[in-house]
N, C-alpha and C. Protein backbone atom coordinates (compact mmCIF):
# COMPACT_ATOMS: atom_id res chain seq x y z
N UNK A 1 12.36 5.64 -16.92
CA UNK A 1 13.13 5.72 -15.69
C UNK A 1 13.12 4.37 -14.98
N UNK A 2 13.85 4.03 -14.52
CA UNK A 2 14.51 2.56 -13.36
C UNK A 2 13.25 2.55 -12.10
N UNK A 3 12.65 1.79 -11.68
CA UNK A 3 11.99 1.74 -11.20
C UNK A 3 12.10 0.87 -9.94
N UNK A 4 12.18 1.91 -8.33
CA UNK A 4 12.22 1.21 -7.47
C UNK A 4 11.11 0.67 -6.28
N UNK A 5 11.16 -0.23 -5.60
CA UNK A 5 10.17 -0.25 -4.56
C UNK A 5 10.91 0.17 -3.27
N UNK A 6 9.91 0.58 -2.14
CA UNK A 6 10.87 0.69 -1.05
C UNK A 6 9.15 0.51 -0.40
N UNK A 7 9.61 -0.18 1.00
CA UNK A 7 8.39 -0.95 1.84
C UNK A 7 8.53 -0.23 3.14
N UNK A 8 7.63 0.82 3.51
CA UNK A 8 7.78 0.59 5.10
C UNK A 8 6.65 0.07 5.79
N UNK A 9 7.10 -0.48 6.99
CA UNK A 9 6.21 -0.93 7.80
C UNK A 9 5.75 -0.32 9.10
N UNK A 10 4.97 -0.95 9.87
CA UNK A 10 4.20 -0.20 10.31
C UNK A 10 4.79 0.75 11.84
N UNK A 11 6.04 0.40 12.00
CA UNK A 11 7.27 1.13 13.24
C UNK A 11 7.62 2.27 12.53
N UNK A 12 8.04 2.36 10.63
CA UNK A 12 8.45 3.21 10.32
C UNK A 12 7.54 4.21 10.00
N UNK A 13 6.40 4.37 10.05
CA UNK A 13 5.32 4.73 9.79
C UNK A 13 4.35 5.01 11.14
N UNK A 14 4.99 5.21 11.98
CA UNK A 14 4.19 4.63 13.29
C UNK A 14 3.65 6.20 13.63
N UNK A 15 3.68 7.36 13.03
CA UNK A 15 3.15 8.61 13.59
C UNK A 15 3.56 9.65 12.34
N UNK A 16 2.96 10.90 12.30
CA UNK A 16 3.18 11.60 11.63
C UNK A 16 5.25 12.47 11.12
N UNK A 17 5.78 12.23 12.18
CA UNK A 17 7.11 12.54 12.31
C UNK A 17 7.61 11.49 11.43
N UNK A 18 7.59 10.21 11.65
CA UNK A 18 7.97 9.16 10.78
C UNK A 18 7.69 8.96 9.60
N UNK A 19 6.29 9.41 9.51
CA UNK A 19 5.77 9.47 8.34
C UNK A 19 7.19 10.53 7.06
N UNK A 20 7.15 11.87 8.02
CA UNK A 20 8.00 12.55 7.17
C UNK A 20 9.28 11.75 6.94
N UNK A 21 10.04 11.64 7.90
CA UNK A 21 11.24 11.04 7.67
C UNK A 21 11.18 9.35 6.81
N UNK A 22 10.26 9.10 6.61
CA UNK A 22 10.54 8.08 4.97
C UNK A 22 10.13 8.88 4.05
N UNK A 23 8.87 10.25 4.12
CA UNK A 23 9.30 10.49 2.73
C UNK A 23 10.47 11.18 2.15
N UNK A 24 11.41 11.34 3.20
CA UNK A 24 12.40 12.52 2.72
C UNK A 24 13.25 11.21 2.28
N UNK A 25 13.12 9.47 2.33
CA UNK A 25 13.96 8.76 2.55
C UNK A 25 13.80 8.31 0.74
N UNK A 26 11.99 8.77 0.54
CA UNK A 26 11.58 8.38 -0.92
C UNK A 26 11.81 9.54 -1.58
N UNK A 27 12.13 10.28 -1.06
CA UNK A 27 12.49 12.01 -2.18
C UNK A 27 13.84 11.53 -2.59
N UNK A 28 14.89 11.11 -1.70
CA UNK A 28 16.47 11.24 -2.11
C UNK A 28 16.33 10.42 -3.14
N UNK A 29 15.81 9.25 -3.51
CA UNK A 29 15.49 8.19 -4.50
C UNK A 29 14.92 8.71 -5.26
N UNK A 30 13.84 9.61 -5.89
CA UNK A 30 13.30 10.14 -6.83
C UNK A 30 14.82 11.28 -7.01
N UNK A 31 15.21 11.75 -6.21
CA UNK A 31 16.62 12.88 -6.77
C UNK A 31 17.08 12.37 -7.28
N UNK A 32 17.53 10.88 -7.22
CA UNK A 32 18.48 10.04 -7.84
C UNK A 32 17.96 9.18 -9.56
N UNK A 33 17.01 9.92 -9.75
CA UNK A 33 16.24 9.91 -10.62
C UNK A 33 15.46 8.37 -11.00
N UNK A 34 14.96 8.29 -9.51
CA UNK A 34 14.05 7.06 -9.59
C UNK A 34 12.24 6.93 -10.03
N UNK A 35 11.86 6.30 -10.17
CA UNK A 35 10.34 6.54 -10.13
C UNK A 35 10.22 5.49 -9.23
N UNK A 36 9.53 5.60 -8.17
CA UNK A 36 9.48 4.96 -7.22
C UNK A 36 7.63 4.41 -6.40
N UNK A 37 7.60 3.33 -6.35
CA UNK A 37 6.62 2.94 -6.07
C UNK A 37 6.95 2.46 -4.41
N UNK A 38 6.03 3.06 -3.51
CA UNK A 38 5.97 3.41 -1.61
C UNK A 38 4.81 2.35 -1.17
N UNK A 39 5.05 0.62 -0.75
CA UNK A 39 4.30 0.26 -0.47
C UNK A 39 4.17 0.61 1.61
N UNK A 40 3.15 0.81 1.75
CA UNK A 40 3.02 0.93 3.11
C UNK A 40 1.94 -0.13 3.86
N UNK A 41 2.53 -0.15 4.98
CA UNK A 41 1.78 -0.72 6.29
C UNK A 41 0.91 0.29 7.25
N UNK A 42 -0.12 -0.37 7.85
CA UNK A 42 -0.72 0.62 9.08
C UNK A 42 -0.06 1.23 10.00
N UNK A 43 -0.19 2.31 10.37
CA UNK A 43 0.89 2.60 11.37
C UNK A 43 0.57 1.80 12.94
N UNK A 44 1.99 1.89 12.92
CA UNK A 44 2.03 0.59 14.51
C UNK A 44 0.81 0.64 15.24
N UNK A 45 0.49 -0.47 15.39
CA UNK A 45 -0.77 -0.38 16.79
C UNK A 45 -2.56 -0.37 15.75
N UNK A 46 -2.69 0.08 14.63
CA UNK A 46 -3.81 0.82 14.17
C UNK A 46 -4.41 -0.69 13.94
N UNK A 47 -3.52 -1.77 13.02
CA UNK A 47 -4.29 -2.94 12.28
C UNK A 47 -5.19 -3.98 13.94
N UNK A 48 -4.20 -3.63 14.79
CA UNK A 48 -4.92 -4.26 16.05
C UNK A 48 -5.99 -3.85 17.00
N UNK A 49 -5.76 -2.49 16.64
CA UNK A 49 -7.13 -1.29 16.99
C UNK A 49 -8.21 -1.62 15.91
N UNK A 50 -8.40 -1.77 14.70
CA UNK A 50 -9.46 -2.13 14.13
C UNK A 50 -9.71 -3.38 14.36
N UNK A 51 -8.83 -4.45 14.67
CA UNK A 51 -9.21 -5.72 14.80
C UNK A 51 -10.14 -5.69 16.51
N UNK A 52 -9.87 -5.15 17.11
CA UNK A 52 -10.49 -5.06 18.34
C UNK A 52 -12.27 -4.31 18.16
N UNK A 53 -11.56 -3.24 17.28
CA UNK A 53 -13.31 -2.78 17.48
C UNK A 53 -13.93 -3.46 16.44
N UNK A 54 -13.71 -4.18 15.44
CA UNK A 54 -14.44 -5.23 14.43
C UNK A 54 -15.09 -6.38 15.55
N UNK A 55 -14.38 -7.04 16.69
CA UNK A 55 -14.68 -7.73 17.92
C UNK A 55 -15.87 -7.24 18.44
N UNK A 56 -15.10 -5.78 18.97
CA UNK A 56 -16.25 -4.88 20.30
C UNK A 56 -17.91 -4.91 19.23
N UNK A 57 -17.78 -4.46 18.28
CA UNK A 57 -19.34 -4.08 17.65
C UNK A 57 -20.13 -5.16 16.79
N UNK A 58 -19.20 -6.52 16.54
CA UNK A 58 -20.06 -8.03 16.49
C UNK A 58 -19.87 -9.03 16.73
N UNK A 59 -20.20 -9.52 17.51
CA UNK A 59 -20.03 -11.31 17.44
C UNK A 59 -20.51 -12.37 16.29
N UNK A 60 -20.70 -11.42 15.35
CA UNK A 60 -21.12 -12.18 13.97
C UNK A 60 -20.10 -11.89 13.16
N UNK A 61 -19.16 -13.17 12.56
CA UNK A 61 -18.15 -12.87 11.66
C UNK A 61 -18.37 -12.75 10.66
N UNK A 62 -18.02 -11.84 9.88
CA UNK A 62 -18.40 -11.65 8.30
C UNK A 62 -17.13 -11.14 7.50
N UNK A 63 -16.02 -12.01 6.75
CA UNK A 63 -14.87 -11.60 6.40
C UNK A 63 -15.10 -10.94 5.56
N UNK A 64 -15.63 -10.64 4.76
CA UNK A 64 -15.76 -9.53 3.63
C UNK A 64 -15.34 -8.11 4.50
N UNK A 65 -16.62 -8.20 5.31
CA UNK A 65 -16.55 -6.88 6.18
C UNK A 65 -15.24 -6.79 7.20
N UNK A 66 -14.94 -7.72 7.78
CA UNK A 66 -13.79 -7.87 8.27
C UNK A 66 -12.24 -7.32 7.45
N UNK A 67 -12.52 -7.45 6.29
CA UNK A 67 -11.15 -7.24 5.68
C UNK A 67 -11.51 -5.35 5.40
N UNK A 68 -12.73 -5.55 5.18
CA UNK A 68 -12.87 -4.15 4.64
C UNK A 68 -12.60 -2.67 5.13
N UNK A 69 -12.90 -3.36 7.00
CA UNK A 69 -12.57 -2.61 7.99
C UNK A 69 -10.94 -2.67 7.98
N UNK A 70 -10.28 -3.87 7.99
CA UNK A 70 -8.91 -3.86 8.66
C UNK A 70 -8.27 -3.16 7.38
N UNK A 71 -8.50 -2.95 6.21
CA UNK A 71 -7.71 -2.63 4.97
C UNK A 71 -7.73 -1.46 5.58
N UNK A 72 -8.26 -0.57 6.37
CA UNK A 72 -8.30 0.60 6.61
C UNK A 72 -7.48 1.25 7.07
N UNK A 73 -6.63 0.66 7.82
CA UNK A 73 -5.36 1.07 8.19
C UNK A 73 -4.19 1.68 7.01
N UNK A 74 -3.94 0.67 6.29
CA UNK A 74 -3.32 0.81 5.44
C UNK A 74 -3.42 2.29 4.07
N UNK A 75 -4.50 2.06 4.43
CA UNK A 75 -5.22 3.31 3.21
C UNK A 75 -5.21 4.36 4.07
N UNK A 76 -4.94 4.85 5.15
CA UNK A 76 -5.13 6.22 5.79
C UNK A 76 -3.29 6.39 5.67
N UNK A 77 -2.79 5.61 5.85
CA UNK A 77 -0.95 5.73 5.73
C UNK A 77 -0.38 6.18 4.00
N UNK A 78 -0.74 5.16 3.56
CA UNK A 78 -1.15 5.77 1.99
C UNK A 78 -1.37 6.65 2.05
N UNK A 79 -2.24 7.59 1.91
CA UNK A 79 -2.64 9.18 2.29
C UNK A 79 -1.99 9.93 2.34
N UNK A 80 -1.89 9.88 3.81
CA UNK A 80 -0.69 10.86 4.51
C UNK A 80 0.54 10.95 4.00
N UNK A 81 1.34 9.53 3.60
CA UNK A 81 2.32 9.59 3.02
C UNK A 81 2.29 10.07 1.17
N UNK A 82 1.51 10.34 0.78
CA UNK A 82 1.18 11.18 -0.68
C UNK A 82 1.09 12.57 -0.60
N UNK A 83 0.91 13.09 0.62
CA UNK A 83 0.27 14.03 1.12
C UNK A 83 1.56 14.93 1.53
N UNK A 84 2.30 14.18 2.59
CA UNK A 84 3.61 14.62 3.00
C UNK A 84 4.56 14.92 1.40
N UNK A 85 4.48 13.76 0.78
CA UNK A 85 5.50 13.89 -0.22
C UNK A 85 5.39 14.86 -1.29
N UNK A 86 3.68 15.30 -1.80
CA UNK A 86 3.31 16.45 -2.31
C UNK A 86 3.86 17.63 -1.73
N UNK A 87 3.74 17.87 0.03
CA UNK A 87 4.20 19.06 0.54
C UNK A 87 5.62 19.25 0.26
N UNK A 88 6.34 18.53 -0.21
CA UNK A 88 7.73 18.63 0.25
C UNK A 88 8.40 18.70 -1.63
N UNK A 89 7.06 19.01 -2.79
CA UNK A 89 7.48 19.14 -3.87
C UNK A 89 7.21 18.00 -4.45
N UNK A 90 7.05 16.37 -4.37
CA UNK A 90 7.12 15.59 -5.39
C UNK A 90 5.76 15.29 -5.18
N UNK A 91 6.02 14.94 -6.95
CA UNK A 91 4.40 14.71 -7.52
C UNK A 91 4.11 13.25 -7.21
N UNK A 92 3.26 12.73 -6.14
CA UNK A 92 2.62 11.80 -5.57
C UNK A 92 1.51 11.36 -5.63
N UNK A 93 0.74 9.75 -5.99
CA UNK A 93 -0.25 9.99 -5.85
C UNK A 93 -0.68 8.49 -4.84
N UNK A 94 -1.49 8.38 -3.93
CA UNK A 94 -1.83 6.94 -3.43
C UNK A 94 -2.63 6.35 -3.79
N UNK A 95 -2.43 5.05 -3.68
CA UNK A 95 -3.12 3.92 -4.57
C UNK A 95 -3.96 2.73 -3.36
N UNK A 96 -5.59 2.59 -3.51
CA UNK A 96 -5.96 1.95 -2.52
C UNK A 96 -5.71 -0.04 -3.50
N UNK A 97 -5.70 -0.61 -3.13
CA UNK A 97 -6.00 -2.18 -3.32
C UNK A 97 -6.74 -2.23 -4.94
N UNK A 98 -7.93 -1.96 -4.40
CA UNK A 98 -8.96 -1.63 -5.98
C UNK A 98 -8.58 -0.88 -6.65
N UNK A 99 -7.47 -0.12 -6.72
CA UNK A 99 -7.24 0.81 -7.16
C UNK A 99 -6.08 0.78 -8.35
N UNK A 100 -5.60 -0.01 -8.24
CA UNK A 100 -4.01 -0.51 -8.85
C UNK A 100 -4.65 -1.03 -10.25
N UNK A 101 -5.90 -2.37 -10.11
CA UNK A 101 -5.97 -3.13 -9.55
C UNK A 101 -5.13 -4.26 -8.63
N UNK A 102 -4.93 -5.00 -7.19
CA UNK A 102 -4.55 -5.87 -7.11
C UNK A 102 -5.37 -6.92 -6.91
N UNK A 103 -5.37 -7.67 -8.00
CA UNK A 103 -6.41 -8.84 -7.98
C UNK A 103 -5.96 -9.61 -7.72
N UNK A 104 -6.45 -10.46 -6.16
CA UNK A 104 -6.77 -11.46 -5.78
C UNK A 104 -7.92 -12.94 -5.45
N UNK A 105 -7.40 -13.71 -5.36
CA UNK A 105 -8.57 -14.51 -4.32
C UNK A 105 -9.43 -13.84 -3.97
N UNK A 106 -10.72 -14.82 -3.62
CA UNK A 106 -11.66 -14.35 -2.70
C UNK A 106 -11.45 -14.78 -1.45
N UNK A 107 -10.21 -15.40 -1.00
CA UNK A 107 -10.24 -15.85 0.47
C UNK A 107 -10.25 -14.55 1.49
N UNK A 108 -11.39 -14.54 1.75
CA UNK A 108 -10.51 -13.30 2.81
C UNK A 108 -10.03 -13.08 3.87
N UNK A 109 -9.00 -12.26 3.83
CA UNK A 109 -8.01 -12.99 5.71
C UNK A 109 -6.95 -13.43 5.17
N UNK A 110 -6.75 -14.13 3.89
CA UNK A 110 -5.74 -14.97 3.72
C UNK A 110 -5.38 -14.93 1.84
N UNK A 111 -6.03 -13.97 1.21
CA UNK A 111 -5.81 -14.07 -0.23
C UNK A 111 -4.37 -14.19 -1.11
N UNK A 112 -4.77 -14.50 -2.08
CA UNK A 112 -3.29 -14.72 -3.02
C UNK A 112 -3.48 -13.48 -3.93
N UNK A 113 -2.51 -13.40 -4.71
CA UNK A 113 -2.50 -12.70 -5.75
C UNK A 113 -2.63 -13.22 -6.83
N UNK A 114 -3.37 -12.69 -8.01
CA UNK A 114 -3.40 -13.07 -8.99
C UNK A 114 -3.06 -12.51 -10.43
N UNK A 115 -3.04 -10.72 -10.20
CA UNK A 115 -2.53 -10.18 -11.23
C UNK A 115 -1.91 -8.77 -10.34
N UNK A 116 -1.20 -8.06 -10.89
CA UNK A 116 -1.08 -6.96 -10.41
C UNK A 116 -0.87 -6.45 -12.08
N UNK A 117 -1.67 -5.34 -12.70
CA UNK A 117 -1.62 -5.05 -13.82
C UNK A 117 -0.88 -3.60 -13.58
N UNK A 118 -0.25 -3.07 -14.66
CA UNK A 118 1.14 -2.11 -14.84
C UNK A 118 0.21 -1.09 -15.09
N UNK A 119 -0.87 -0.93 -15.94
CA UNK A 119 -1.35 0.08 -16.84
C UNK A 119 -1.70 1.51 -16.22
N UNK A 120 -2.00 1.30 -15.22
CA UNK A 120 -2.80 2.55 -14.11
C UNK A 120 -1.59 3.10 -13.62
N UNK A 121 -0.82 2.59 -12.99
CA UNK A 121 0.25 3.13 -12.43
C UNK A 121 1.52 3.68 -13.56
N UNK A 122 1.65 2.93 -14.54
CA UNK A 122 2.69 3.29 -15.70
C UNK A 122 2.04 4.37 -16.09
N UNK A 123 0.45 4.58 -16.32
CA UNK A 123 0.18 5.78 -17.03
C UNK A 123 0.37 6.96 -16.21
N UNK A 124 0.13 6.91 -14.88
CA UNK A 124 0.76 8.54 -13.90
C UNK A 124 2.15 8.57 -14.10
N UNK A 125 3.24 7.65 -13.98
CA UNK A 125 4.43 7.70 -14.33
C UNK A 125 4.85 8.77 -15.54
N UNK A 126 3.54 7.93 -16.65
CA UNK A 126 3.75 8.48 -17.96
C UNK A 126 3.27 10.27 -17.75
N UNK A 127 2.54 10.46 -16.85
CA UNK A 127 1.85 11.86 -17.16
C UNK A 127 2.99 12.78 -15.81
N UNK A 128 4.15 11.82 -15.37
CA UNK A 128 5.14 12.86 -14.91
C UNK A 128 4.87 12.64 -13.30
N UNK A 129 4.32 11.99 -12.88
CA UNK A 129 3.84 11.42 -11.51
C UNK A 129 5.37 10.64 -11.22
N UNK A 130 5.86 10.88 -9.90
CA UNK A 130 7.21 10.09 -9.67
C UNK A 130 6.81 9.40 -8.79
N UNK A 131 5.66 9.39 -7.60
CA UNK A 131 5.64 8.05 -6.89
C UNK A 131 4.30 7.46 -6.80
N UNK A 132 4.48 6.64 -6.69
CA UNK A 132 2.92 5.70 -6.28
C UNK A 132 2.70 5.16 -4.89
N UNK A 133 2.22 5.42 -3.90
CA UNK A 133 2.17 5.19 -2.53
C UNK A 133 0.86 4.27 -2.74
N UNK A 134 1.41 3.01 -2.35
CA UNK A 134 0.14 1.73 -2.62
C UNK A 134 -0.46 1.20 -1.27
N UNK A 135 -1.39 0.96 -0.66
CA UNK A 135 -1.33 0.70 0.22
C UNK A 135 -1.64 -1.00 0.60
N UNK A 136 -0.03 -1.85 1.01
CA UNK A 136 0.16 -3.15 1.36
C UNK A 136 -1.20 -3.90 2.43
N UNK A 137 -0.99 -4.94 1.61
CA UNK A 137 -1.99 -6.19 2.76
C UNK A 137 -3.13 -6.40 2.00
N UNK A 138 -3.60 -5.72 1.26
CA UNK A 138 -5.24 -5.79 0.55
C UNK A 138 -5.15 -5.54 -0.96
N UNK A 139 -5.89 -6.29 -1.84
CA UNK A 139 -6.33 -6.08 -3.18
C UNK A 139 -7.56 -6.40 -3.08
N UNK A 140 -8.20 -6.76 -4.31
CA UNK A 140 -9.69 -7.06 -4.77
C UNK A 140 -10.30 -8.44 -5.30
N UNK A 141 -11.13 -8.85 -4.73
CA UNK A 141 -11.32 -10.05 -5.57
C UNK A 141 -12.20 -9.72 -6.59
N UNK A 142 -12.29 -11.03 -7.64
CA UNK A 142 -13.15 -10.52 -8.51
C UNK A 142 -14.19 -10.14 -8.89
N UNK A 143 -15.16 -10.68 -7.36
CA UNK A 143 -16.29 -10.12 -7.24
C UNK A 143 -16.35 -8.76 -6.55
N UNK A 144 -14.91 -8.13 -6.61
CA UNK A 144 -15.01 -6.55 -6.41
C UNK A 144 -14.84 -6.16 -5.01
N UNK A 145 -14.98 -7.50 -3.95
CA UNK A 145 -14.76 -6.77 -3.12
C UNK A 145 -13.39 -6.95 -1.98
N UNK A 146 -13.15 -5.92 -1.20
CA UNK A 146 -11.30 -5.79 -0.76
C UNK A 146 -11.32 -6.97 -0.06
N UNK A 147 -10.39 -7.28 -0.32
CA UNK A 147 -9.48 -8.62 0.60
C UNK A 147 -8.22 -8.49 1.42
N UNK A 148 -7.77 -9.30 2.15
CA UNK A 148 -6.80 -8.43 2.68
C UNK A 148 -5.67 -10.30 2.73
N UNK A 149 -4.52 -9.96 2.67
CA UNK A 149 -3.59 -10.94 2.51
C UNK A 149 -2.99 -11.73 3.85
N UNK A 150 -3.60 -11.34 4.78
CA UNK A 150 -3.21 -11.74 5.81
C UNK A 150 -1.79 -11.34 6.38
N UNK A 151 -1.47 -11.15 8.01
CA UNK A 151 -0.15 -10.77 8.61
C UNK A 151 0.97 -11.00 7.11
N UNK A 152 1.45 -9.97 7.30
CA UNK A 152 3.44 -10.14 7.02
C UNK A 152 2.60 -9.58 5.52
N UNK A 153 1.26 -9.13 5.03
CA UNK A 153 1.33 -9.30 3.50
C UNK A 153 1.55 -8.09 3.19
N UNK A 154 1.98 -6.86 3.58
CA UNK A 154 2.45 -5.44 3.03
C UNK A 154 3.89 -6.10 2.33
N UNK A 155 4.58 -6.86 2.80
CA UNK A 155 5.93 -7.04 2.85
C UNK A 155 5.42 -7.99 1.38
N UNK A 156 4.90 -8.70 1.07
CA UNK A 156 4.42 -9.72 0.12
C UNK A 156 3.81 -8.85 -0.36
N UNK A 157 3.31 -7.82 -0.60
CA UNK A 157 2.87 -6.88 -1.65
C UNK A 157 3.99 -5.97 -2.35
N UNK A 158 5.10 -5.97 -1.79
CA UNK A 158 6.21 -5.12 -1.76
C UNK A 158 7.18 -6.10 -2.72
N UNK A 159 7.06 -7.29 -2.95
CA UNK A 159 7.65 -7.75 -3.52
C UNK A 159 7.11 -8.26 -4.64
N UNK A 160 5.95 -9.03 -4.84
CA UNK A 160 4.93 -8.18 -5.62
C UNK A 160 5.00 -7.26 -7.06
N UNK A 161 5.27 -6.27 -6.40
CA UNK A 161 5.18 -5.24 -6.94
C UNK A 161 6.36 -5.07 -7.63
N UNK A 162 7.57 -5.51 -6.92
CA UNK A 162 8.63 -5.35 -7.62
C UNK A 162 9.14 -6.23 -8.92
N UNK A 163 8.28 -7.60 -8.77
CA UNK A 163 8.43 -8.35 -9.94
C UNK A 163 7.72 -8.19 -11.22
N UNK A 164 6.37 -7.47 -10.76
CA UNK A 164 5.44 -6.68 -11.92
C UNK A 164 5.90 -5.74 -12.35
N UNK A 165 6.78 -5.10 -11.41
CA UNK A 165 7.31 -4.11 -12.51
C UNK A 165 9.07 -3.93 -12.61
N UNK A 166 9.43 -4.99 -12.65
CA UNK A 166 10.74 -5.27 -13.07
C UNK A 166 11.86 -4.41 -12.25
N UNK A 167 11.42 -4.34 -11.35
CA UNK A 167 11.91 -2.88 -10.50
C UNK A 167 13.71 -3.30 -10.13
N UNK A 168 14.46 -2.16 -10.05
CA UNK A 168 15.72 -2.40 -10.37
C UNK A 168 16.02 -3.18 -8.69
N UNK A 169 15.64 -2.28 -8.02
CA UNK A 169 15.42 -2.70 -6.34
C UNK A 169 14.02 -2.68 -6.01
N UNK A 170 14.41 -3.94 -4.31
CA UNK A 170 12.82 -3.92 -3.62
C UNK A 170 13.57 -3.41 -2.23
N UNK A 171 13.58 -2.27 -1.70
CA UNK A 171 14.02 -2.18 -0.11
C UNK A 171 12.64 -2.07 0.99
């Protein structure tokens, strides 16, 4: 099957109502007989709420931990949006950073990409799985632990993704 990306960010995603209304936006695209890979953002407001209480509870910076907290956003939207799209009939599953793998840098705050490998995700495809809800901004470095790509990088994961997997569209 043709394989598309579609990106929302973190306005379209900004509450549970929204949440539904993109997945009904990623169902019409699987009707259309897509297999479709759902990169997401935190919902509005959340990546700056963890950045605040990462502040409030140290004055000792530690980016490892820093990214590990802020990736968090992203991975609770992931979720929900697998979650919604299961209720509504399609077979969904979400994908954290480590999870894909997306291997990056060890910079953290600011990482690159370095592989995004097909195999994990082609094989749910293969076992009849129609979407992959990934969650944008964070992969892994190679010493295993999450990184996060810095502002604007859901959108740079979204594209990404679409060149690893040859995807017919990136919306």
């Amino acid at each position: 099957m043709p394989i598309l990306v579609m990106k929302f960010g973190g306005t379209s995603v900004a509450d549970l109502d929204r949440i539904a209304n993109a997945a009904e936006k990623v169902k019409r695209e699987v009707e259309r007989g897509y297999d479709v890979i759902v990169i997401v953002s935190a919902m509005a407001g959340k990546t700056n709420e963890l950045v605040k209480w990462v502040n409030e509870t140290s004055g000792f910076y530690d980016a490892r931990e820093y990214d590990a907290v802020v990736a968090s956003g992203e991975n609770v939207t992931a979720g929900l949006m697998a979650l919604r799209l299961q209720e509504m009939g399609v077979s969904a599953r979400s994908w954290q950073g480590w999870q894909v793998p997306i291997n990056t840098t060890s910079q953290h705050g600011s990482a690159r990409f370095v592989s995004i490998p097909r195999e994990h995700i082609d094989a749910k495809f293969a076992e009849g799985f129609r979407v992959a809800v990934v969650a944008g901004f964070q992969g892994v470095s190679a010493e295993g632990r999450i990184t996060t790509l810095g502002r604007g990088g859901s959108d740079t994961t979204a594209v990404a993704f679409a060149a690893a997997f040859d995807a017919e569209r990136c919306d």
